[in-house]
Structures are given as structure tokens and as C-alpha cells.
Protein backbone atom coordinates (compact mmCIF):
# COMPACT_ATOMS: atom_id res chain seq x y z
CA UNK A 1 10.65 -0.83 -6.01
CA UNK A 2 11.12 2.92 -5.99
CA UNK A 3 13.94 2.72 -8.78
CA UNK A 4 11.48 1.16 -11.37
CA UNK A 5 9.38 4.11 -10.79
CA UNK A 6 11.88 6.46 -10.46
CA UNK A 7 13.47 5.14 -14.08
CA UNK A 8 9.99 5.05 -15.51
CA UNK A 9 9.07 8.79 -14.40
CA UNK A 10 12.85 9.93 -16.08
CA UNK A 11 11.73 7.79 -19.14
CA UNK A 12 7.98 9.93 -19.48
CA UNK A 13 9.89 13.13 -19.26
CA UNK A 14 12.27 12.29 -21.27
CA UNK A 15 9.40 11.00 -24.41
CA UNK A 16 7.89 14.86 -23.68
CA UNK A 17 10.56 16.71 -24.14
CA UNK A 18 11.53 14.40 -27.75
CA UNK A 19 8.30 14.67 -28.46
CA UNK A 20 8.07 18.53 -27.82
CA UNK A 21 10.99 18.68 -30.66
CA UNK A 22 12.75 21.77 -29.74
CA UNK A 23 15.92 20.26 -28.67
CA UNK A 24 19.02 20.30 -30.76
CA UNK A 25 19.95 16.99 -32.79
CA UNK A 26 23.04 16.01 -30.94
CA UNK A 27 20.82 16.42 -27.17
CA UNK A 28 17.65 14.30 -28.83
CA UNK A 29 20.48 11.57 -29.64
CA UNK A 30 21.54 11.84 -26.17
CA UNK A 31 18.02 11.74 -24.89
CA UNK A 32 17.08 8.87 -26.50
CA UNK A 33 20.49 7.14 -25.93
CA UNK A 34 19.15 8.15 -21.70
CA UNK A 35 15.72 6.73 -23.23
CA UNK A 36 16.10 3.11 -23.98
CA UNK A 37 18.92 2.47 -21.40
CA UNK A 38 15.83 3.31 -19.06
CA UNK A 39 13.57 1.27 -21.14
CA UNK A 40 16.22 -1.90 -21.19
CA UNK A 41 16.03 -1.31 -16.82
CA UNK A 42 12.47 -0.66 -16.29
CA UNK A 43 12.06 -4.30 -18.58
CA UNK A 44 14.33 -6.31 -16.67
CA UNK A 45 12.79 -5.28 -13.26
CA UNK A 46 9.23 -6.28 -14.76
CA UNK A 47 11.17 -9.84 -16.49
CA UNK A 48 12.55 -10.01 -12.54
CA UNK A 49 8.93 -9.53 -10.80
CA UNK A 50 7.62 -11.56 -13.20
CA UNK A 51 9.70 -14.43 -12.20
CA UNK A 52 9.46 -13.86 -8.60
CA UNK A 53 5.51 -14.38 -9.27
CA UNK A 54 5.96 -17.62 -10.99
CA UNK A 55 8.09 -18.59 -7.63
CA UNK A 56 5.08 -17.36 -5.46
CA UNK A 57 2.31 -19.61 -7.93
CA UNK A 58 4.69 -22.70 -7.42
CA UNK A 59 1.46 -25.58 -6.73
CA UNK A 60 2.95 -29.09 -5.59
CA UNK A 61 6.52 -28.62 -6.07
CA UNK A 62 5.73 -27.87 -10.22
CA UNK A 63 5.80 -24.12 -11.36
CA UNK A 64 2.54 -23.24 -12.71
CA UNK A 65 2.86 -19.80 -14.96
CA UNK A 66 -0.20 -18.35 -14.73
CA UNK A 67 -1.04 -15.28 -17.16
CA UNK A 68 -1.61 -11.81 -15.42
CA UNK A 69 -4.74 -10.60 -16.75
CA UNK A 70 -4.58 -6.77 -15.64
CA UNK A 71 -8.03 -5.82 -14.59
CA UNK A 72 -10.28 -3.48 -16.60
CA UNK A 73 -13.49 -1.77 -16.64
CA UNK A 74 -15.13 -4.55 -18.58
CA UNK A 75 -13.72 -7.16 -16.33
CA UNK A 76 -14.43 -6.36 -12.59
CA UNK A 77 -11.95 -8.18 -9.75
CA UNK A 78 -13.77 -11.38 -8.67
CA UNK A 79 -14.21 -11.52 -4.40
């Protein structure tokens, strides 16, 4: 999975340096062209994981989609 990170670490420099706005127009057009073709890869990775989890959840030969609830502060893991 090193290319989702690797596209998602290009992606973060490339918000700072838009966001920094010293670059000319035409290379912030270019940027963010870079920008959401990175965005568009990085989501259909996730949209592929995701599926692969659904395969993994599969209970008595019926897919059962179960949410990911990310874990927080609030809401310890449960052992």
C-alpha cells in the first residue's frame, strides 16, 4: 500500500505550496490539475480496500457491510 501513501504525501505538499500562494497562475493550475488526479487515486484505493473489507465480513455466504467507525478519544477500542 506504499503508493496510497506515497500519492497522499505528493497531494499534502502539493495543498502547502497552493496554499502558500507564491506560485505563478499557470504552475497553481498545474498543481492542482497534479492535485485532484492524486485525489481521484488515493479515493479509488480507499473505494478498493473498502470492498476488499466487505469480502473479509462475508457471514454465511451473505455480505454483511458493516460501517467502520474510526476510533477516537471519546470512544476507546473494546478488548
Amino acid at each position: 500500500m506504499a503508493k496510497f501513501e506515497e500519492c497522499l504525501q505528493r497531494l499534502e505538499k502539493i495543498v502547502q505550496e497552493l496554499e502558500q500562494g507564491d506560485a505563478p497562475l499557470e504552475k497553481s493550475l498545474t498543481l492542482f490539475e497534479e492535485g485532484m488526479q492524486l485525489s481521484s487515486a488515493c479515493r479509488t484505493e480507499l473505494e478498493q480496500a473498502e470492498g476488499k473489507v466487505e469480502i473479509l465480513l462475508k457471514k454465511g455466504g451473505k455480505l454483511q457491510a458493516e460501517p467502520f467507525e474510526p476510533l477516537t478519544e471519546k470512544a476507546p477500542a473494546q478488548r
